[in-house]
N, C-alpha and C. Protein backbone atom coordinates (compact mmCIF):
# COMPACT_ATOMS: atom_id res chain seq x y z
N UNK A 1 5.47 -37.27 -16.52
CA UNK A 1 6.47 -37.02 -15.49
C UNK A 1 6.05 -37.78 -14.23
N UNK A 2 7.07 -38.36 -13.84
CA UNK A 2 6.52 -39.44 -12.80
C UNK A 2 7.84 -39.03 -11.06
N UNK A 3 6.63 -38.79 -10.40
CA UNK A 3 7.31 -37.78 -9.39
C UNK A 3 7.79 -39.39 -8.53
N UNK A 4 6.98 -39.67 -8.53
CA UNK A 4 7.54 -41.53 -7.49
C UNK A 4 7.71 -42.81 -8.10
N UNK A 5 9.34 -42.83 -7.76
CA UNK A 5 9.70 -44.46 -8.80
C UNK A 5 9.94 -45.20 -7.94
N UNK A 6 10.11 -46.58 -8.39
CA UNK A 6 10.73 -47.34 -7.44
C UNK A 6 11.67 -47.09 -6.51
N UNK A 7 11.41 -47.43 -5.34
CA UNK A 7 12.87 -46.95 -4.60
C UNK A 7 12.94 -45.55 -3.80
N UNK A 8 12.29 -45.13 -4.39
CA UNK A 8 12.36 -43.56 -4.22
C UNK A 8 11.57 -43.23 -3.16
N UNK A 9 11.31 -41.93 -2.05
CA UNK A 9 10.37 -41.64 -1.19
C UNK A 9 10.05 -40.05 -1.79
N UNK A 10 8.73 -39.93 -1.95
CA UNK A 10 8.26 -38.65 -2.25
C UNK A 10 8.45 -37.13 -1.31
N UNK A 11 9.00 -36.47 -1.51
CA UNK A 11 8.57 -35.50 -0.51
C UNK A 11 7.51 -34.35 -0.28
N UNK A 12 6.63 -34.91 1.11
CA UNK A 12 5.29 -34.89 1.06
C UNK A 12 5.41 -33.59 2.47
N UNK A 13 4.65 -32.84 2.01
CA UNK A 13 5.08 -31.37 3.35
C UNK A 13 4.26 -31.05 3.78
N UNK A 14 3.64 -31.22 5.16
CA UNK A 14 2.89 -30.54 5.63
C UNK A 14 2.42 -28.97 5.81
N UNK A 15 1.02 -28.48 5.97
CA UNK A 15 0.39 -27.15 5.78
C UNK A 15 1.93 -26.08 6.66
N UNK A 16 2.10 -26.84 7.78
CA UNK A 16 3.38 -25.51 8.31
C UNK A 16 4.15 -25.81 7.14
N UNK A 17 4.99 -26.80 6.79
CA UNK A 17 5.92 -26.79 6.33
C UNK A 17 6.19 -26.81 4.89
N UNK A 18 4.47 -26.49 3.89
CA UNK A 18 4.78 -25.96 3.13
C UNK A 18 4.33 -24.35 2.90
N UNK A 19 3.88 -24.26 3.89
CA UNK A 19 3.92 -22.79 4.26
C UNK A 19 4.92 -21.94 4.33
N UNK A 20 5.96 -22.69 4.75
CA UNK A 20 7.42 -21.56 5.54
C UNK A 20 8.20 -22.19 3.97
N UNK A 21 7.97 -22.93 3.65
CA UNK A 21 8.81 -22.71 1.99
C UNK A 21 8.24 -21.59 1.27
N UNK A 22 7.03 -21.57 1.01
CA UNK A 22 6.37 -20.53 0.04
C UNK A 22 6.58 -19.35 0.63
N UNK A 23 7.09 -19.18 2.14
CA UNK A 23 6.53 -17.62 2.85
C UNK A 23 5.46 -17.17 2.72
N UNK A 24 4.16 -18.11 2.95
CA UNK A 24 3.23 -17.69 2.81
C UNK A 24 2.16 -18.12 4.65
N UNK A 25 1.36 -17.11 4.67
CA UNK A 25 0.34 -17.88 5.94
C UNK A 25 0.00 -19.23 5.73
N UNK A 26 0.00 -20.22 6.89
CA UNK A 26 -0.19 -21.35 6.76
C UNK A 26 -2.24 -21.00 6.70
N UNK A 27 -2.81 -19.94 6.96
CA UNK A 27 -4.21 -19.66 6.65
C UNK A 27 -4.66 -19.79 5.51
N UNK A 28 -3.89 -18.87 4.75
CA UNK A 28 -3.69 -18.58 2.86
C UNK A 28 -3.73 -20.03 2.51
N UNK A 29 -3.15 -21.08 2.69
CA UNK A 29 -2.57 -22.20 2.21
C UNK A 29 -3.71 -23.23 2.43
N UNK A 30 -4.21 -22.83 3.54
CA UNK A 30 -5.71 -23.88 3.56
C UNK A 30 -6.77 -23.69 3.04
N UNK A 31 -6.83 -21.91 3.10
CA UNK A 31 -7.80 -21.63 2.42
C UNK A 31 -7.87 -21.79 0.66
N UNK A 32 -6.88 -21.48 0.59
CA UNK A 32 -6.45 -21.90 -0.95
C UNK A 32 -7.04 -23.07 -1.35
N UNK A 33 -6.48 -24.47 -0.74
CA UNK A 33 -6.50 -25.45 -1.04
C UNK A 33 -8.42 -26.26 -0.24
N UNK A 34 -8.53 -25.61 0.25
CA UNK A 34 -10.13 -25.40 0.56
C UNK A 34 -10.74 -25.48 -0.36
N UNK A 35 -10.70 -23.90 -1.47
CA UNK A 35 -11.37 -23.82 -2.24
C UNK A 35 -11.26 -24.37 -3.67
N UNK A 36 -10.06 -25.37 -3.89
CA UNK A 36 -9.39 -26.28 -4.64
C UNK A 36 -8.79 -25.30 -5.42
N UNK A 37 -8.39 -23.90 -5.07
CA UNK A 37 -7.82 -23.16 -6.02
C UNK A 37 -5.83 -23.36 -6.69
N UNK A 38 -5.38 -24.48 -5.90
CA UNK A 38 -4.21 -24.74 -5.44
C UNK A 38 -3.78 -26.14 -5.30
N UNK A 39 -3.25 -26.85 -6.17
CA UNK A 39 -3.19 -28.23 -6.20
C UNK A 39 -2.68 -28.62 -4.58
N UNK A 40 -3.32 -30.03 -4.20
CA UNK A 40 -3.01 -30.53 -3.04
C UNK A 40 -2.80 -31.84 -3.15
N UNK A 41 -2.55 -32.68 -2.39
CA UNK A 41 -3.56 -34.29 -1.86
C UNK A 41 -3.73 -34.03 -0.22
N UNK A 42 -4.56 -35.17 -0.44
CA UNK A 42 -5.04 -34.95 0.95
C UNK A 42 -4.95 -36.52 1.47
N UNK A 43 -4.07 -36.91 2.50
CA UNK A 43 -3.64 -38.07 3.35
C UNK A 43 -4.45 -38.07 4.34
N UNK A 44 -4.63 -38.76 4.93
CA UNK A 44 -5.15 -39.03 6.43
C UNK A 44 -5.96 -37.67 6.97
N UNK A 45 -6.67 -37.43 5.96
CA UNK A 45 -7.82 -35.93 6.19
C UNK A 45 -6.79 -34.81 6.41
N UNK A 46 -5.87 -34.67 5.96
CA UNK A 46 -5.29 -33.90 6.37
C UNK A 46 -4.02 -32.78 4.73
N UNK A 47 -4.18 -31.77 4.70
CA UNK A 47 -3.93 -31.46 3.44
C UNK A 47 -1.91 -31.62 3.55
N UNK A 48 -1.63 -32.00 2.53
CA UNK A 48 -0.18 -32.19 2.12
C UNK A 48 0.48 -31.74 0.73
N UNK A 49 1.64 -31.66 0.63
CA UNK A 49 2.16 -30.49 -0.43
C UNK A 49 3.20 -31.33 -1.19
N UNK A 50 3.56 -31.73 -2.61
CA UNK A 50 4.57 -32.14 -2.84
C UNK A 50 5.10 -31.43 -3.59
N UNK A 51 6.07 -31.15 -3.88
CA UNK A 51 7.74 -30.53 -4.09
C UNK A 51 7.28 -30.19 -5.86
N UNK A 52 5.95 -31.04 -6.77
CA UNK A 52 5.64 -30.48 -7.82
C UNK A 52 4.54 -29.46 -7.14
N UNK A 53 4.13 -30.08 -6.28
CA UNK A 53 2.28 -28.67 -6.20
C UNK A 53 2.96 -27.29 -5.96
N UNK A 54 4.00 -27.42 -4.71
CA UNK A 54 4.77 -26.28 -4.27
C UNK A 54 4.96 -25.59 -6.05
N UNK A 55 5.88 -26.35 -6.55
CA UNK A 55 6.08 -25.42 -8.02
C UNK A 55 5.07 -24.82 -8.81
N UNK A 56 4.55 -26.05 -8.76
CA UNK A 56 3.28 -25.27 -9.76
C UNK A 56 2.10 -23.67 -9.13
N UNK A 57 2.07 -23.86 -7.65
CA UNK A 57 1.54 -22.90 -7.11
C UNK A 57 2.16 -21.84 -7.26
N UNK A 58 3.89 -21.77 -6.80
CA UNK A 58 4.52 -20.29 -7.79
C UNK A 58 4.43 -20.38 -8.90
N UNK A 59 4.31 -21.30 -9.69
CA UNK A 59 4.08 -20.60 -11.74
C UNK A 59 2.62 -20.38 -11.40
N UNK A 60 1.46 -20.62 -10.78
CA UNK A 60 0.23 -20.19 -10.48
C UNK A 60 -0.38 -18.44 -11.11
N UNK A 61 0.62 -18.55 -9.31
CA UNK A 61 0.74 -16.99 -9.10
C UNK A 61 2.32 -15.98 -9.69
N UNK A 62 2.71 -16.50 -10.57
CA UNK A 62 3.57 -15.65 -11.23
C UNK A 62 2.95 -14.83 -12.27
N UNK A 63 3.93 -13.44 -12.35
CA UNK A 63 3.26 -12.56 -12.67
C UNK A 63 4.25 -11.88 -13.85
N UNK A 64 3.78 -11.77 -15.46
CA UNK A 64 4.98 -11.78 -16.21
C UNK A 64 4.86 -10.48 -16.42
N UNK A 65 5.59 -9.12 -17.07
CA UNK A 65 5.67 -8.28 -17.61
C UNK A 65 4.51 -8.01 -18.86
N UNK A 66 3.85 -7.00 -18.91
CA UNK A 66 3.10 -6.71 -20.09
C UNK A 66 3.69 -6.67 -20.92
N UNK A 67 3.63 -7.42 -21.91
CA UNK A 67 4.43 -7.27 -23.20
C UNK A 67 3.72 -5.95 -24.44
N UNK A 68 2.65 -5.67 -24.53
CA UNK A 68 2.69 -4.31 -25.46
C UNK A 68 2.65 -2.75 -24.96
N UNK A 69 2.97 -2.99 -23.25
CA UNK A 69 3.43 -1.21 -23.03
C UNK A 69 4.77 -1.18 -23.47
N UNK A 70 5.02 -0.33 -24.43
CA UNK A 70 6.21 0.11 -24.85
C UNK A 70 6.72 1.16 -23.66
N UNK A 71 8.24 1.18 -23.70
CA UNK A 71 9.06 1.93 -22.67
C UNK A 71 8.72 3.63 -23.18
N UNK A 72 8.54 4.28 -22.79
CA UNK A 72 8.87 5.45 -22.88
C UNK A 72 9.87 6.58 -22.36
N UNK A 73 10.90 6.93 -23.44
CA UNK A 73 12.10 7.47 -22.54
C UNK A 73 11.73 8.51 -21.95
N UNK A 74 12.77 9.63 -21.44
CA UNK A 74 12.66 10.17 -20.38
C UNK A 74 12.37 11.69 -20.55
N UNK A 75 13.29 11.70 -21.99
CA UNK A 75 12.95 13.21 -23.02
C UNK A 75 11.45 13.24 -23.42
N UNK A 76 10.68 11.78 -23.31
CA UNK A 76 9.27 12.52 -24.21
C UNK A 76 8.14 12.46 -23.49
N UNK A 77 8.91 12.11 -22.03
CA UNK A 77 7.80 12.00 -20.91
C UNK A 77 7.19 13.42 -20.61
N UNK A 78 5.77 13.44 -20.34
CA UNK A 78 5.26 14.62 -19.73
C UNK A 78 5.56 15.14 -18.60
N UNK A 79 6.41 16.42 -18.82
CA UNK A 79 7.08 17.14 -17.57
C UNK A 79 5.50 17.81 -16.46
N UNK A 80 5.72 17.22 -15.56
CA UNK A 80 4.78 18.25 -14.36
C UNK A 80 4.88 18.97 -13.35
N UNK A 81 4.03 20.13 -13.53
CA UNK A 81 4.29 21.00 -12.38
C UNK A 81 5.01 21.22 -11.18
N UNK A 82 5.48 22.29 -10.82
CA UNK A 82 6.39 22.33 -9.30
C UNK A 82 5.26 21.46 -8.34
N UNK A 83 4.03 21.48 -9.04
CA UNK A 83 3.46 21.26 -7.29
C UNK A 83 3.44 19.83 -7.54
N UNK A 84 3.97 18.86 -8.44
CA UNK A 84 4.06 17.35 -8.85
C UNK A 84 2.60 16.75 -9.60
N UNK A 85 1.75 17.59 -10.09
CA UNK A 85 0.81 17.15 -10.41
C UNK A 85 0.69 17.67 -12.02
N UNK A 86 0.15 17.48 -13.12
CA UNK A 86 -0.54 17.83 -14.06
C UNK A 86 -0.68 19.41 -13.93
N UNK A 87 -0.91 19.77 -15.48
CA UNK A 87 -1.96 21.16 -15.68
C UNK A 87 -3.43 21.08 -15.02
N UNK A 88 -3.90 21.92 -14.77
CA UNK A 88 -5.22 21.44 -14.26
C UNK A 88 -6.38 21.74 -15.83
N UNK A 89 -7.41 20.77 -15.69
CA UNK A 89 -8.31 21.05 -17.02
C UNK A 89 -8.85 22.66 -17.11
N UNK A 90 -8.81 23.06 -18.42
CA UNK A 90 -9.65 24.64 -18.12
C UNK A 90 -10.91 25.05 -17.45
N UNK A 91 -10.97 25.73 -16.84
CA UNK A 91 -12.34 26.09 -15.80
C UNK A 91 -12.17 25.55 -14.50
N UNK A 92 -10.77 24.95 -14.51
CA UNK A 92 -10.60 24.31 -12.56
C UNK A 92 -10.23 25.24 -11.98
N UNK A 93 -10.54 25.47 -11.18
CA UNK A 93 -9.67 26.42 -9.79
C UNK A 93 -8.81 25.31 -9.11
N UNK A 94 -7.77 25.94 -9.11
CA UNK A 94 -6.82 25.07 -7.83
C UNK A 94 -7.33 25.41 -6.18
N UNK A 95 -7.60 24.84 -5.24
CA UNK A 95 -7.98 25.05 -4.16
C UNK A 95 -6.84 25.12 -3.21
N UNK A 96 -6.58 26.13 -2.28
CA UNK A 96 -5.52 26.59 -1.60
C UNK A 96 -5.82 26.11 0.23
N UNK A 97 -5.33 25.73 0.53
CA UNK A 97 -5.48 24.91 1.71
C UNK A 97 -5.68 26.19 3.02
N UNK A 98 -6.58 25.96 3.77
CA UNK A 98 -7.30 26.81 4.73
C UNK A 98 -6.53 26.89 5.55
N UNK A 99 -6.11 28.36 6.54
CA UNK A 99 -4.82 28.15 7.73
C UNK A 99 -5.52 27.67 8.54
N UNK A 100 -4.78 27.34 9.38
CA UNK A 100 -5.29 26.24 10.94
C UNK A 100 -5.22 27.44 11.74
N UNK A 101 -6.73 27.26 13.00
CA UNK A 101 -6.64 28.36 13.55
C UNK A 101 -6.17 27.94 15.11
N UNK A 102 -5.64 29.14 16.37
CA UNK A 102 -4.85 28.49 17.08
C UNK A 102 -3.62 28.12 17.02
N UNK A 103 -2.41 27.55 18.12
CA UNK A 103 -1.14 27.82 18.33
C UNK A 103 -0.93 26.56 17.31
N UNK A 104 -0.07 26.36 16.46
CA UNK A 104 0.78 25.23 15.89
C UNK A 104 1.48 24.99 16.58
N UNK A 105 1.76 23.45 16.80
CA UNK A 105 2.86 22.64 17.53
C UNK A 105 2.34 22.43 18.99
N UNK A 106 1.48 23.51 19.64
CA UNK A 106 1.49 22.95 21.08
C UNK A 106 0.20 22.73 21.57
N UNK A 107 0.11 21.81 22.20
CA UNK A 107 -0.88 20.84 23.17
C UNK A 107 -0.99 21.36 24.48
N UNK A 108 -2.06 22.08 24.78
CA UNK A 108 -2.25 22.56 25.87
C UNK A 108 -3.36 21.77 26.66
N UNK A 109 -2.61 21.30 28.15
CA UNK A 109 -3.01 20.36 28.88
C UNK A 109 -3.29 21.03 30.33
């Protein structure tokens, strides 16, 4: 695949400006490409982005679905407690929250 043909002008993006395409920190983007984790070139000492690196950095960091958790419907899900949590294991005590001592609500100044 040949990104520059005759004739043609590449489009070459600077750290802001391939920053504000990705929505990403123009920090992230140097540091990235710092640590060569992130395809670049580098012109006139200076790091630059073309219109394939941009792509390839989102298929990079794309993130696909697990393919062997199966769905589980809604009938065979484990129902939990009023208080939103699990049964507790046998031999737990549930711990009951201590009253606050002093006026609730007011700040005396």
């Amino acid at each position: 695949m040949s990104l520059i043909s005759a004739g043609t002008q590449p489009n070459v993006y600077t750290v802001p400006e391939a920053a504000r395409l990705l929505r990403v920190r123009e920090s992230w983007l140097e540091r990235e490409a710092a640590a060569r984790r992130i395809p670049f070139t580098m012109l006139a000492g200076s790091y630059r982005f073309t219109s394939d690196h941009l792509i390839q950095i989102v298929r990079m960091h794309e993130i696909k679905p697990a393919e062997t958790a199966p769905l589980v419907p809604a009938a065979v899900r484990k129902r939990r407690t009023a208080q939103g949590k699990g049964p507790l294991p046998a031999g737990v005590t549930q711990l009951r929250p201590r009253p606050r001592p002093g006026p609730r609500g007011h700040h005396l100044t």
